[in-house]
Protein backbone atom coordinates (compact mmCIF):
# COMPACT_ATOMS: atom_id res chain seq x y z
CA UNK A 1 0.00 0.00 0.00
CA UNK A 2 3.19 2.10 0.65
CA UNK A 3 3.23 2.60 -3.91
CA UNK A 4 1.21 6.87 -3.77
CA UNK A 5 3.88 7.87 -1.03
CA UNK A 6 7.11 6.20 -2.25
CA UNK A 7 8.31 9.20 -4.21
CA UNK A 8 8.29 11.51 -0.97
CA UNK A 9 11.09 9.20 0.48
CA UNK A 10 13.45 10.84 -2.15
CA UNK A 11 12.90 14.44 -0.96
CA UNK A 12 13.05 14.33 2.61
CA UNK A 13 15.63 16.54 3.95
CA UNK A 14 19.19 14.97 5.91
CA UNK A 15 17.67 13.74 8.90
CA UNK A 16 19.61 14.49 12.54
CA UNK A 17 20.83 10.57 13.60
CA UNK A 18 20.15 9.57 17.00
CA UNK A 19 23.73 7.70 18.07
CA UNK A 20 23.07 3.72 19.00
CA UNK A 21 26.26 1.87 20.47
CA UNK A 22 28.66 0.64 17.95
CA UNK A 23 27.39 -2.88 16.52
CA UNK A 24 23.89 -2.67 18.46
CA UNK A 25 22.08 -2.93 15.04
CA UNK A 26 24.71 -5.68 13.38
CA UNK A 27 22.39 -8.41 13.12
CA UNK A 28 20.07 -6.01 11.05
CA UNK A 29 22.33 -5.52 9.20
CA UNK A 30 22.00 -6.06 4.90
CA UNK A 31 18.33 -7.83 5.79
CA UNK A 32 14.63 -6.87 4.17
CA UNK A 33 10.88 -7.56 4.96
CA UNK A 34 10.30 -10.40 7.88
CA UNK A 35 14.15 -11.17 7.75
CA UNK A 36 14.72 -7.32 9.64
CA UNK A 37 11.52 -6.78 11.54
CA UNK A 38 12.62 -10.37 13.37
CA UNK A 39 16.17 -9.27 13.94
CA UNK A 40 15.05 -5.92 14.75
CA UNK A 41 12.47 -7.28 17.20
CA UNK A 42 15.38 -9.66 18.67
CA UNK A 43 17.73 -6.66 19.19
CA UNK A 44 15.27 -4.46 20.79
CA UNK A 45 13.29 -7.44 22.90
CA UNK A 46 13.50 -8.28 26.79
CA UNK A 47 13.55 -4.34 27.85
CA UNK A 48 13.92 -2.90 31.17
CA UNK A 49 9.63 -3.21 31.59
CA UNK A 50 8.77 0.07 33.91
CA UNK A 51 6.06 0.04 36.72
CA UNK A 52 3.10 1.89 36.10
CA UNK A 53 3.76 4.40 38.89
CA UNK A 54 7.55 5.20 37.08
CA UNK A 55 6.40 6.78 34.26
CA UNK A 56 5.58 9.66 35.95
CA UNK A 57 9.22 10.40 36.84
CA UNK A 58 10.28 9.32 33.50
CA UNK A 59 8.36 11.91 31.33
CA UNK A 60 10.10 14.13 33.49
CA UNK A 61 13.61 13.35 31.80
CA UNK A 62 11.66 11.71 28.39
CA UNK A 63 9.22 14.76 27.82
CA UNK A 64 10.72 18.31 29.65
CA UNK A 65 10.64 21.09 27.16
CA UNK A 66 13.79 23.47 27.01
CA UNK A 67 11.50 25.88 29.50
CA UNK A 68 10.84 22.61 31.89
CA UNK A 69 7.37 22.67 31.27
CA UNK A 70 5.52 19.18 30.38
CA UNK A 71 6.29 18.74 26.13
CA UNK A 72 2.36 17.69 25.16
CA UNK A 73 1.52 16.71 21.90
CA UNK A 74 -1.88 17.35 22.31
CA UNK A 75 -1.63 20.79 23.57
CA UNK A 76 2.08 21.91 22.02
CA UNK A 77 1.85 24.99 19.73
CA UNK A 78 5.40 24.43 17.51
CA UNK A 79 6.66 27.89 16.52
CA UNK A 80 3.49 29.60 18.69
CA UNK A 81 2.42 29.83 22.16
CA UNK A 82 0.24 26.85 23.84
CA UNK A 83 -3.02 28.10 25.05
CA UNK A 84 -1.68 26.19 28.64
CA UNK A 85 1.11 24.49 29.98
CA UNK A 86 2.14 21.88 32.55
CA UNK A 87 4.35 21.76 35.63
CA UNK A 88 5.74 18.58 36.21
CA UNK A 89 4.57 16.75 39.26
CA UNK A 90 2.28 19.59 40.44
CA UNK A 91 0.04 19.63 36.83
CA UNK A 92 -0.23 15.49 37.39
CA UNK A 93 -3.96 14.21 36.94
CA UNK A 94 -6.01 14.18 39.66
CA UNK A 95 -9.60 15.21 38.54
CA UNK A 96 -10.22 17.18 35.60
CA UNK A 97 -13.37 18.71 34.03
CA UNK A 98 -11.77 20.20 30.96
CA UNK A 99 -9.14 21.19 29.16
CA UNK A 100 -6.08 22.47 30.64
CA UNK A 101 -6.86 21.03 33.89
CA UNK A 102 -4.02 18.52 34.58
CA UNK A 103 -1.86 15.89 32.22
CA UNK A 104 -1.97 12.17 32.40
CA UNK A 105 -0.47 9.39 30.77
CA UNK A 106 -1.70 8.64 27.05
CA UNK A 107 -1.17 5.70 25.54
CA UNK A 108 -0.77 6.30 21.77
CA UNK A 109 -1.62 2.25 21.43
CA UNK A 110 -4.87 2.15 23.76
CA UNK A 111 -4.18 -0.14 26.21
CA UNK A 112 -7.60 -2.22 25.53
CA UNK A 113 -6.19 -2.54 21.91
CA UNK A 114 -3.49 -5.35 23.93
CA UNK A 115 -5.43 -6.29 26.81
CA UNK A 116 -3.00 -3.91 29.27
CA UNK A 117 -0.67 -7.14 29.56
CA UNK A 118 2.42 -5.97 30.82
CA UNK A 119 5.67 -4.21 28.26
CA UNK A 120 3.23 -2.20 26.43
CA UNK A 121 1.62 -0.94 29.22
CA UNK A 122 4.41 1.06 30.06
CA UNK A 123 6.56 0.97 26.55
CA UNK A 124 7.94 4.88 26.54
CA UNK A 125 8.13 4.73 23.02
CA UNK A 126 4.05 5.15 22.63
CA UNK A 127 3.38 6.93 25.31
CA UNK A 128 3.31 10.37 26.47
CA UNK A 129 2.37 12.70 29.14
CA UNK A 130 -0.49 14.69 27.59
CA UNK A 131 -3.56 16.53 28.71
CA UNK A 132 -6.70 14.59 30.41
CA UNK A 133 -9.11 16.15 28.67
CA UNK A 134 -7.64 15.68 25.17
CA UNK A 135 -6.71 12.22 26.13
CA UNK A 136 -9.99 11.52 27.13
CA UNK A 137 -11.93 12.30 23.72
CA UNK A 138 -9.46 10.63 21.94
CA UNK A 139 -9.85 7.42 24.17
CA UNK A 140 -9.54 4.39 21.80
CA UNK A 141 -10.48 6.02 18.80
CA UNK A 142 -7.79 5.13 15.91
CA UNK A 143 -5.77 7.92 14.88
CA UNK A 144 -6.70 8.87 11.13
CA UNK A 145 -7.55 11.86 9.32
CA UNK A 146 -10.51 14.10 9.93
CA UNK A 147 -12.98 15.51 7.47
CA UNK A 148 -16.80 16.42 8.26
CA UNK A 149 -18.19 15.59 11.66
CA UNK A 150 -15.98 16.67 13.77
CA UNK A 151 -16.94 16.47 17.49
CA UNK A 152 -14.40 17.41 19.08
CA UNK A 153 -11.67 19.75 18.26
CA UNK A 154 -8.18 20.67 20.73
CA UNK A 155 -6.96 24.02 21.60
CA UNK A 156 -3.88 22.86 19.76
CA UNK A 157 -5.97 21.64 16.56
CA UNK A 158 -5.73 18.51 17.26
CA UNK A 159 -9.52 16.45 16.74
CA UNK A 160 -12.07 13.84 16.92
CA UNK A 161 -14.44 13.41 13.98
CA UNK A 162 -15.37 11.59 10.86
CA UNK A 163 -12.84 9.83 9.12
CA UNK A 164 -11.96 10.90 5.80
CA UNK A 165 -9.08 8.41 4.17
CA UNK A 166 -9.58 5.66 1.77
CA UNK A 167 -10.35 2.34 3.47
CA UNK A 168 -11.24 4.20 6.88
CA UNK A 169 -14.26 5.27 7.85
CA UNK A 170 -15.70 6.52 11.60
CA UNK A 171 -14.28 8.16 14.50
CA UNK A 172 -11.01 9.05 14.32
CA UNK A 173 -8.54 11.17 16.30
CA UNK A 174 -5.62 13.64 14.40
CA UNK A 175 -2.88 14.92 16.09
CA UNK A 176 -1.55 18.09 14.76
CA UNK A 177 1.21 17.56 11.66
CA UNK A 178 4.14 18.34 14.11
CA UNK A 179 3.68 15.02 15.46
CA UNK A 180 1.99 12.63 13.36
CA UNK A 181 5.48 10.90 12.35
CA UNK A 182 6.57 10.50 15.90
CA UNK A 183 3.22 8.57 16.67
CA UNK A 184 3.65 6.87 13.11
CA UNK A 185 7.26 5.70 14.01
CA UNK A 186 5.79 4.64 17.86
CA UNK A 187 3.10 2.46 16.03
CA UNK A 188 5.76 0.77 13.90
CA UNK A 189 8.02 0.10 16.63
CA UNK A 190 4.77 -1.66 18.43
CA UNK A 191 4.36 -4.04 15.81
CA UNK A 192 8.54 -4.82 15.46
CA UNK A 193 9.26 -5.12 19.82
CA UNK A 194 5.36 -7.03 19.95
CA UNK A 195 5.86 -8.82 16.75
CA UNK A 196 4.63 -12.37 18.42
CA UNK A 197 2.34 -10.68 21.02
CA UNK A 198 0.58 -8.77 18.45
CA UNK A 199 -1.16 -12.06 16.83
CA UNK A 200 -3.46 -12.16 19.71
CA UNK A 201 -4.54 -8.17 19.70
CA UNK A 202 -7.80 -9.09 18.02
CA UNK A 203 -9.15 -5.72 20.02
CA UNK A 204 -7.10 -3.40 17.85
CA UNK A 205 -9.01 -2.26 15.37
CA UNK A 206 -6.30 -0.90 13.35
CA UNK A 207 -4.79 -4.61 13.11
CA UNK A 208 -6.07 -7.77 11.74
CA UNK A 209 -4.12 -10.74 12.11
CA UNK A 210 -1.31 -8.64 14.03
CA UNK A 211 -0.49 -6.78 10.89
CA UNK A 212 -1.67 -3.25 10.33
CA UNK A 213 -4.93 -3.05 8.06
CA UNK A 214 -4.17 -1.84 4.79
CA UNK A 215 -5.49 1.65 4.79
CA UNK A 216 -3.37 2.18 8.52
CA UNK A 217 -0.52 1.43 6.98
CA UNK A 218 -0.53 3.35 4.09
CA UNK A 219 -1.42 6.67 6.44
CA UNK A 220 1.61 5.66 9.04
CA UNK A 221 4.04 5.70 6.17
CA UNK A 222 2.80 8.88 4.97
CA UNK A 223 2.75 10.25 8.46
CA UNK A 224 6.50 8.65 9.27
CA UNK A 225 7.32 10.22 5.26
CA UNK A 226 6.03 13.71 5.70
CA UNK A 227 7.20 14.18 9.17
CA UNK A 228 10.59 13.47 9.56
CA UNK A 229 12.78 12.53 12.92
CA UNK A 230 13.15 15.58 15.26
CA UNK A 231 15.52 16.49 17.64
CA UNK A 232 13.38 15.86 20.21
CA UNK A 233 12.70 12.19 19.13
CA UNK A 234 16.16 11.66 18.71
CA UNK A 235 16.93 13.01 22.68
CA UNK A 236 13.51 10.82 23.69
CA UNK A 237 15.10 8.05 21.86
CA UNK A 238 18.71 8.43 23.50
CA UNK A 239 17.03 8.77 26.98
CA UNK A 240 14.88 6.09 27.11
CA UNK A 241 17.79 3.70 26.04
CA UNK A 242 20.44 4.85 28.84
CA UNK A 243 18.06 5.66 31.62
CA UNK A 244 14.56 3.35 31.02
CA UNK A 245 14.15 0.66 29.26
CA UNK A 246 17.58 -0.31 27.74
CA UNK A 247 16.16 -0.53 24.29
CA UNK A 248 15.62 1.73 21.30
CA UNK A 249 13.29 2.60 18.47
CA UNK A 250 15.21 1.41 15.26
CA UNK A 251 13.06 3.64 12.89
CA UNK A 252 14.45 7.05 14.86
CA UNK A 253 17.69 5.88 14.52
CA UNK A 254 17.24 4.48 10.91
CA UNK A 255 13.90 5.97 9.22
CA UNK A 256 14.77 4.61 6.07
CA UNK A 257 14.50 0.90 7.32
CA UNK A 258 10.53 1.86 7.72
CA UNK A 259 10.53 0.60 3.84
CA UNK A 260 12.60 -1.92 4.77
CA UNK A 261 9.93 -3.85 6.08
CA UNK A 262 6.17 -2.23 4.89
């Protein structure tokens, strides 16, 4: 399904690297299709698996903006100024009755999508602090792009409504542009660490035999296409493998292997 997005591969501007050890990727290394994503998921399996009660202390060094206020995708205003943002520890969730209220944990893979089994329920690489409210609407809607209906819309832009992209249809939840690769590159990583797991995810709706459905992948390779690595995933990247969980998201350090394998 990748075929309508291929050509934007070849104009992508140089990338920033995130820095793996020497050798940590070796047995990658020259491989394609299944081949990688099982030598990937062997390289990047049996990770330091956080409590639930960590993570807040580890957004703290995995999401801290340069002014040391909470960095939340669903509220963050890139090149602008956020209509509200968090303190660390003092901001945490708590009760909330609307936006701007308090931030709480988001994961960017639903936890009923996997049952909340333990490893993805606390895998830093799809989630993020974020704000209640905002997390709330989305819930366990897909993420997807929005055209008529909407019924919900951020302070940010970010919003809940009708989905408008071949092969999807429904509720559906877009994050501003700023970030769609980042959650693109989080849901690829799911499906490379959870490879084996992922068979049994029959409540994902975006999945069907632990495989994306055709229309999700084609939008997470045109979200992971269109917005490149940033700096801050490469620092998010760095941090969670010397501090967290030991382990690393090959497509930060290596977006190009993305085609690699979808």
């Amino acid at each position: 399904m990748r075929a309508p997005y291929l050509t934007i591969l070849f104009s992508l501007p140089l990338l920033c690297s995130a820095q793996p050890p020497a050798g940590y990727y070796d047995s990658a290394q020259g491989l394609t299709g299944e081949p990688m994503r099982q030598a990937l998921h062997d390289i990047i399996d049996g990770h330091t698996v956080l409590i639930n009660s960590a993570l807040w202390s580890a957004f703290g060094v995995t999401d801290r903006k340069p002014n040391n206020k909470v960095w939340d995708i669903y509220s963050d205003v890139p090149d602008g100024t956020p209509t509200y943002q968090y303190d660390f520890i003092a901001d945490q969730c708590g009760n909330y009755d609307g936006e701007g209220d308090c931030f709480n944990r988001e994961h960017s893979f639903p936890q009923s999508w996997f049952d909340g089994v333990p490893g993805p329920d606390t895998d830093l690489f799809h989630m993020y602090p974020t704000d209640a409210w905002v997390n709330q609407k989305r819930a366990n809607w897909p993420y997807g792009v929005v055209g008529g209906g909407v019924t919900f819309q951020a302070d940010n832009g970010g919003r809940l409504g009708q989905c408008d992209y071949p092969g999807c249809s429904g509720l559906v939840f877009e994050p501003i542009d700023a970030y769609k690769g980042d959650l693109a590159r989080g849901y690829f990583y799911m499906l490379t660490r959870y490879r084996d797991e992922a068979v049994n995810w029959s409540s994902a709706p975006v999945l069907s035999g632990g495989e994306f459905l055709p229309w999700v992948e084609s939008l997470m390779l045109e979200w992971h296409l269109t917005d490149p690595v940033s700096a801050k995933e490469v620092a998010r990247n760095n941090t969670i493998y010397t501090s967290l969980q030991n382990n690393r998201n090959p497509y930060i350090d290596h977006p190009e292997w993305v085609q690699r394998i979808w």
